[in-house]
Structures are given as C-alpha cells and as structure tokens.
N, C-alpha and C. Protein backbone atom coordinates (compact mmCIF):
# COMPACT_ATOMS: atom_id res chain seq x y z
N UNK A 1 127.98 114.27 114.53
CA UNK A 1 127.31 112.99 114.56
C UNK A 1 128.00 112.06 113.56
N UNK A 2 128.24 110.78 114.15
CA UNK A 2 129.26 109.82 113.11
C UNK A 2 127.99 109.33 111.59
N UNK A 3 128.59 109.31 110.88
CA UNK A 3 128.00 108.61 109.25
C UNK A 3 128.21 107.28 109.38
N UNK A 4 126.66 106.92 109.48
CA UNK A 4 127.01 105.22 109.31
C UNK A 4 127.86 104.88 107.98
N UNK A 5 127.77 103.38 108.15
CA UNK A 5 128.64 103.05 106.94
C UNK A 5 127.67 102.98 105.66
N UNK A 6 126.35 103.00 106.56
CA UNK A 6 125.13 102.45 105.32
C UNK A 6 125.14 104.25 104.20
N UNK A 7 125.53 105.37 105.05
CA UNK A 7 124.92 106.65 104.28
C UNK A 7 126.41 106.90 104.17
N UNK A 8 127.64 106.29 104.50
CA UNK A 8 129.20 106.48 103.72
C UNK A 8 128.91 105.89 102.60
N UNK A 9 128.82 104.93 102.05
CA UNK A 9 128.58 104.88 100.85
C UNK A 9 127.78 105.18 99.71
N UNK A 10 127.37 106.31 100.30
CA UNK A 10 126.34 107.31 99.15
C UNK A 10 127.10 108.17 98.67
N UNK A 11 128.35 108.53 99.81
CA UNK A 11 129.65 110.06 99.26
C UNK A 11 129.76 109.60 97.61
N UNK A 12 130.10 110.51 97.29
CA UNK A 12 131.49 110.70 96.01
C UNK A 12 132.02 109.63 96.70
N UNK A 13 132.80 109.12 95.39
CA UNK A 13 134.01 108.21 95.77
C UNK A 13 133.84 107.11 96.64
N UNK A 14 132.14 106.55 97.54
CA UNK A 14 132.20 105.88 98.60
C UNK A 14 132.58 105.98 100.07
N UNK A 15 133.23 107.27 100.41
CA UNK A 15 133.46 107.24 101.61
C UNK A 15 134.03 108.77 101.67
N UNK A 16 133.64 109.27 102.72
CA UNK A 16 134.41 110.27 103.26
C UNK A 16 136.13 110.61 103.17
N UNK A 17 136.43 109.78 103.35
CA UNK A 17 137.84 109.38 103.17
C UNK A 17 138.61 109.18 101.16
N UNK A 18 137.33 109.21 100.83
CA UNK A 18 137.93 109.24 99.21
C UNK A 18 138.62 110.50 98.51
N UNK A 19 139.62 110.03 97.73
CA UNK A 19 140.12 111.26 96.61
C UNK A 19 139.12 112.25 96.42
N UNK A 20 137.73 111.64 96.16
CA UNK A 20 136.85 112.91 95.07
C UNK A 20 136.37 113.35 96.47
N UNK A 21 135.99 112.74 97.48
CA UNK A 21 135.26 113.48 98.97
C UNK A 21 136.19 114.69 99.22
N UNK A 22 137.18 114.09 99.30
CA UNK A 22 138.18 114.87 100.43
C UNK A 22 138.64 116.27 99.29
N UNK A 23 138.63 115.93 97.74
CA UNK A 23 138.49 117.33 96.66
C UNK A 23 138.07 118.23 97.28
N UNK A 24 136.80 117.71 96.99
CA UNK A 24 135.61 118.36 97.20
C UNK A 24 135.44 119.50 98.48
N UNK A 25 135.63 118.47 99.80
CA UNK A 25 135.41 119.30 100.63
C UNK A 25 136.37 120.57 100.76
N UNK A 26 137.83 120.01 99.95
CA UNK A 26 138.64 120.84 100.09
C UNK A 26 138.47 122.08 99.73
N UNK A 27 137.87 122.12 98.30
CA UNK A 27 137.09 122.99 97.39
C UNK A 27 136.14 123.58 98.15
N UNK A 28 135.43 123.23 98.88
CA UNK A 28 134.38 124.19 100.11
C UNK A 28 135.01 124.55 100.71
N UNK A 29 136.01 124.44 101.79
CA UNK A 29 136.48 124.85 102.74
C UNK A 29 137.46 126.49 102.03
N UNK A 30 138.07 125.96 101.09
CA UNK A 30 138.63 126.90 99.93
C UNK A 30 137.56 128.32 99.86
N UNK A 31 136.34 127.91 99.45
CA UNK A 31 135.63 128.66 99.21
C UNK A 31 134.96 129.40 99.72
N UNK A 32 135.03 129.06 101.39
CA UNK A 32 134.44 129.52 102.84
C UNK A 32 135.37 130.39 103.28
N UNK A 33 136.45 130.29 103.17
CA UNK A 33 137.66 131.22 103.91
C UNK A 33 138.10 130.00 104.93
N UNK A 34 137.79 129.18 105.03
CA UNK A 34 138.07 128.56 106.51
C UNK A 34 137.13 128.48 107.44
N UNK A 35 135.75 129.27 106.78
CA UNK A 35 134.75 129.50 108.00
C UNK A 35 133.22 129.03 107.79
N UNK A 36 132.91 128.78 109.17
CA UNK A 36 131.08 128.98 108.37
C UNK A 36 130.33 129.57 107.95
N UNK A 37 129.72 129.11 106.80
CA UNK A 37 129.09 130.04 105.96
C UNK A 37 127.79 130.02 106.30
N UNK A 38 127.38 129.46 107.51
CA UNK A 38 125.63 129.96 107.97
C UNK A 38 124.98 129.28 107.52
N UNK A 39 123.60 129.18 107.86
CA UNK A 39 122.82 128.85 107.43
C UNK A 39 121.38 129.99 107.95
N UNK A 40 119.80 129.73 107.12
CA UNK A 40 118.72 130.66 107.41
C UNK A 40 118.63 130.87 108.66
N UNK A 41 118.83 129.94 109.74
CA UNK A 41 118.78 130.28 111.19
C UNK A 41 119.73 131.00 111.63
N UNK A 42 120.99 131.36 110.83
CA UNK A 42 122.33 131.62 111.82
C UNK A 42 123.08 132.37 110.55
N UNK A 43 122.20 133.00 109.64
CA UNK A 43 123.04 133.75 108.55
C UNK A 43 124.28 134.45 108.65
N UNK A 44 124.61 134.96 109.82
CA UNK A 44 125.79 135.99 110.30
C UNK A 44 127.11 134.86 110.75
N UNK A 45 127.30 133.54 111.14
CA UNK A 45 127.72 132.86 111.62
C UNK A 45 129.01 132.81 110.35
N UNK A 46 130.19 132.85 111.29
CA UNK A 46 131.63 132.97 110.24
C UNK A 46 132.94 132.43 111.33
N UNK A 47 132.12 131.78 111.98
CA UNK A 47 133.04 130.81 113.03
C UNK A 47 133.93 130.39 112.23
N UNK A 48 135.26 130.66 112.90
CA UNK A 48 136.97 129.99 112.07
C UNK A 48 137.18 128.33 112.29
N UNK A 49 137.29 127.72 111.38
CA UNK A 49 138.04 126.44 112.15
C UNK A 49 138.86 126.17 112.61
N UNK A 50 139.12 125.62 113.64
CA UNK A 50 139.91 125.57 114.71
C UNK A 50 140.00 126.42 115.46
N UNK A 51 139.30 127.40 115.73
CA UNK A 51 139.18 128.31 116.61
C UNK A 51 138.25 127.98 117.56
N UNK A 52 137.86 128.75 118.89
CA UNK A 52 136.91 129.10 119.39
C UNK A 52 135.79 129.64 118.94
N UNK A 53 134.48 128.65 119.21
CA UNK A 53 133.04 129.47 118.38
C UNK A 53 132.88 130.53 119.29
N UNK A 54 132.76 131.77 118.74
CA UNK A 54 132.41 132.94 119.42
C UNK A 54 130.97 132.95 119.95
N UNK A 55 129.99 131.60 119.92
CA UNK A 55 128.45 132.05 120.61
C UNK A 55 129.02 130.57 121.62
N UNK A 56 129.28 129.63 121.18
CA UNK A 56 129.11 128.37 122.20
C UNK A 56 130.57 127.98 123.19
N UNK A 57 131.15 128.63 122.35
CA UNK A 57 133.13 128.47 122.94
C UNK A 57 133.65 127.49 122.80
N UNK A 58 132.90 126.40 122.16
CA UNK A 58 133.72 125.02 121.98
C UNK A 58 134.96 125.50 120.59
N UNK A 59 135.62 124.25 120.13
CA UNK A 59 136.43 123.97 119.29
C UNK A 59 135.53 123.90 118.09
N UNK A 60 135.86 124.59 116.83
CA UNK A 60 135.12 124.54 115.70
C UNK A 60 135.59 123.72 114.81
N UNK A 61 135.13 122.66 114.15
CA UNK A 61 135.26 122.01 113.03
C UNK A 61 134.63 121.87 112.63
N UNK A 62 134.82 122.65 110.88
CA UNK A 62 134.07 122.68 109.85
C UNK A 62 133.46 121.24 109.06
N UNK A 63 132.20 121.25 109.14
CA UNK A 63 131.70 120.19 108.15
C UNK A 63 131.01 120.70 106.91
N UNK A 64 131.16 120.00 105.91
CA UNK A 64 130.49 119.86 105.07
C UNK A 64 128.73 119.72 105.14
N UNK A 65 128.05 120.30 104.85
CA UNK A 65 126.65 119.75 104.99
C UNK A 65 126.07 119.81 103.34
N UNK A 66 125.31 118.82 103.01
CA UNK A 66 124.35 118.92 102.07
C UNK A 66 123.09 119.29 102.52
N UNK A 67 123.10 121.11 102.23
CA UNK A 67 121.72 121.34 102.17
C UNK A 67 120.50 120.87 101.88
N UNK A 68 120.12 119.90 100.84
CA UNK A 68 119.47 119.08 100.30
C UNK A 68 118.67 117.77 101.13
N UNK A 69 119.88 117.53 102.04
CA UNK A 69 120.18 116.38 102.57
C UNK A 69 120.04 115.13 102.01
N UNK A 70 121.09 115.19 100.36
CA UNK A 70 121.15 114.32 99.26
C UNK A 70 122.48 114.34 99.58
N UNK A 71 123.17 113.07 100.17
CA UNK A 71 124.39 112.93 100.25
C UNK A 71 125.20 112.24 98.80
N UNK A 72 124.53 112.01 97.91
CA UNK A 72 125.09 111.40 96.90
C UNK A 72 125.65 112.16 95.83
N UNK A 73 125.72 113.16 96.09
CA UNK A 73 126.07 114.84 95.40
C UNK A 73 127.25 115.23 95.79
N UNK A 74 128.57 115.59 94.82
CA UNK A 74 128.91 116.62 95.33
C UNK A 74 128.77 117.87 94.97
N UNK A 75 127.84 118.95 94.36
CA UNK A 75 127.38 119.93 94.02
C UNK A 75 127.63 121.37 94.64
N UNK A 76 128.84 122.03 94.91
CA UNK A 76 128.77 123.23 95.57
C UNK A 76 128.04 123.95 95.96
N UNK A 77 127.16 123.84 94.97
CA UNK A 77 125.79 125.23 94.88
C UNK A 77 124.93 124.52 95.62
N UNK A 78 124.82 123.51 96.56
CA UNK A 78 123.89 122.72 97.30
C UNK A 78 124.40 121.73 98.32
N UNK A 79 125.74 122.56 98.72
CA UNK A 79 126.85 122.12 100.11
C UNK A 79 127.21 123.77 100.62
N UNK A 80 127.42 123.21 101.75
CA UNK A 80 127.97 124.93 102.56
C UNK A 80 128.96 124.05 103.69
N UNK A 81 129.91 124.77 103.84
CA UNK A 81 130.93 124.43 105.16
C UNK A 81 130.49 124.80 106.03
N UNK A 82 130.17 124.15 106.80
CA UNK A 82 129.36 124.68 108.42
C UNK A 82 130.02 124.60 109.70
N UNK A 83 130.01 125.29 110.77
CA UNK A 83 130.62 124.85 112.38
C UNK A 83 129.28 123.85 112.56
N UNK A 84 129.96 123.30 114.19
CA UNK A 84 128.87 122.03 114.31
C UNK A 84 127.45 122.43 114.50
N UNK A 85 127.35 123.99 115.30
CA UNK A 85 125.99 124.23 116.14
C UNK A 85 125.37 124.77 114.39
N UNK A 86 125.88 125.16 113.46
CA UNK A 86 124.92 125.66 112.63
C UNK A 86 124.38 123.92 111.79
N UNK A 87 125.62 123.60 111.70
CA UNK A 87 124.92 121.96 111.09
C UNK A 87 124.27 121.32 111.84
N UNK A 88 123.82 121.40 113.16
CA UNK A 88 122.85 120.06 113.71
C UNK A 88 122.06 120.92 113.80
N UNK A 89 122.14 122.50 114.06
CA UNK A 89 120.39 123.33 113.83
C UNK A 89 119.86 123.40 112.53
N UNK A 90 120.61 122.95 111.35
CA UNK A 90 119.76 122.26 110.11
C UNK A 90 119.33 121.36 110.12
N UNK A 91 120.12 120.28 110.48
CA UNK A 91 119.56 119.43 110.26
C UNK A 91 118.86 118.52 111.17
N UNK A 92 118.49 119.32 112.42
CA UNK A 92 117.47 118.82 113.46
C UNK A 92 115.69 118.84 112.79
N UNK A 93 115.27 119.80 111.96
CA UNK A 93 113.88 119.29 112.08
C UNK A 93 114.00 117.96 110.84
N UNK A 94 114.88 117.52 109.98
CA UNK A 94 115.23 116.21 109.34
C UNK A 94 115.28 115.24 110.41
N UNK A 95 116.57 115.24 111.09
CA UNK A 95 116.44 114.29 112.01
C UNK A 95 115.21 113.82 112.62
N UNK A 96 114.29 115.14 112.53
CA UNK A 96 113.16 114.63 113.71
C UNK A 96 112.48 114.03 112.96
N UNK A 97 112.01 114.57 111.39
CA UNK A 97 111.43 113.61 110.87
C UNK A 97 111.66 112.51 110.65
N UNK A 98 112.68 111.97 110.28
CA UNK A 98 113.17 110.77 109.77
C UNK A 98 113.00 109.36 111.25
N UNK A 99 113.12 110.62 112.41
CA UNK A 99 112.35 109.57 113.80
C UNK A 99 111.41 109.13 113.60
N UNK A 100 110.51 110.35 113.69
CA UNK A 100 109.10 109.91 113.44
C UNK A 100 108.54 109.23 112.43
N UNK A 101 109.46 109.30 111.20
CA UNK A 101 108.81 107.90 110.40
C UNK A 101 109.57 106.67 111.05
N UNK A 102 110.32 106.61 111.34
CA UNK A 102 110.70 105.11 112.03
C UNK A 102 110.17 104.66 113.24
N UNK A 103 109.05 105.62 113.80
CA UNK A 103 108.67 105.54 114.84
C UNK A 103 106.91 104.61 114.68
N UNK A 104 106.81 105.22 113.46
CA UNK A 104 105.50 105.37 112.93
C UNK A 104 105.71 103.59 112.08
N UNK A 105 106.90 104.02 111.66
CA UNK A 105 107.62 102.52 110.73
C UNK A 105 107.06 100.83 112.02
N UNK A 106 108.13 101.60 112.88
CA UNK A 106 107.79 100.19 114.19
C UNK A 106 106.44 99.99 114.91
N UNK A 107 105.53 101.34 114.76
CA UNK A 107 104.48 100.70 115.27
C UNK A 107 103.45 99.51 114.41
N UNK A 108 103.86 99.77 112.78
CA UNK A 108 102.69 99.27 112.14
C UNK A 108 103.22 97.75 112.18
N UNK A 109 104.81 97.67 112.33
CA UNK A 109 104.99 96.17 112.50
C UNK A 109 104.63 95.56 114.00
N UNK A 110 104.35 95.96 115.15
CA UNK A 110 104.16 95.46 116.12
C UNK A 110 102.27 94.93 115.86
C-alpha cells in the first residue's frame, strides 16, 4: 500500500527515501537474513525476498513495518521486516479502525 506524503513525513529523515530511512531499513533487513520475520498470526513465516512466497506464490518484497504503528520511530526492537501478506494481516484490524473512525468522523459532520 503506497505512504501518503502526509505519513512520509513522519519517517526518520522525512521520507522513505532518506539517508537515516534507507540505514535503518538496511539494518532490518541485515538483521532478518533477507527474510520475514512473522508476525503473531504467521510466526513461522521466513519468506526470502525476491523469491517466491511459499503460501501465496507471488514475488516477495520485504517491508519494513512498525509494529506500534508509530511511524516516527526508527526503533528495531519495535520494527520487523515483513513479506507483504504478513504486513497487511497486521495491519488490517488498524486499517479497519482508523475507517471506522473516519466513518464515524463524516457522519457527525453531515
């Protein structure tokens, strides 16, 4: 899922694309082997990047996720390198909330 520009400028450094971002992630990816490191739903998950995911078969590229879902951090101990299906199955019941308050947001202005 693309990062607006409004939650790019919460990274380290301002942007994804910065010196201290791109450290950083380097430093995770370093620290993963290259792989995903899971999450509570998908603890066993060690999908390679650039490989084939062995449950979905797509192309794997590793993201960064803030567990927290405090993007203004770069904190190891509260980032994990993830494939895509383990990062959007985190961060789907967020997403949902963050609907439903904007949902809840637009009704009180109508």
């Amino acid at each position: 899922m693309p990062i607006s520009a409004e939650k790019m400028k919460r990274y380290p450094g301002g942007s994804i694309r910065s010196k201290e971002w791109l450290k950083f992630r380097g430093e995770l990816l370093a620290r993963s082997g290259d792989c995903c490191e899971g999450t509570p739903q998908h603890p066993e998950c060690r999908a390679v990047n650039g490989k084939l995911h062995p449950e979905t078969g797509g192309k794997v590229v590793l993201t960064i996720a803030h567990m927290d879902h405090d993007e203004t951090h770069a904190d190891p101990a509260r980032c994990r390198a993830l494939c895509q299906r383990c990062h959007n199955h985190w961060d789907a019941p967020f997403r949902a909330q963050n609907r439903a308050a904007k949902r809840a947001a637009a009704e009180v202005r109508v």
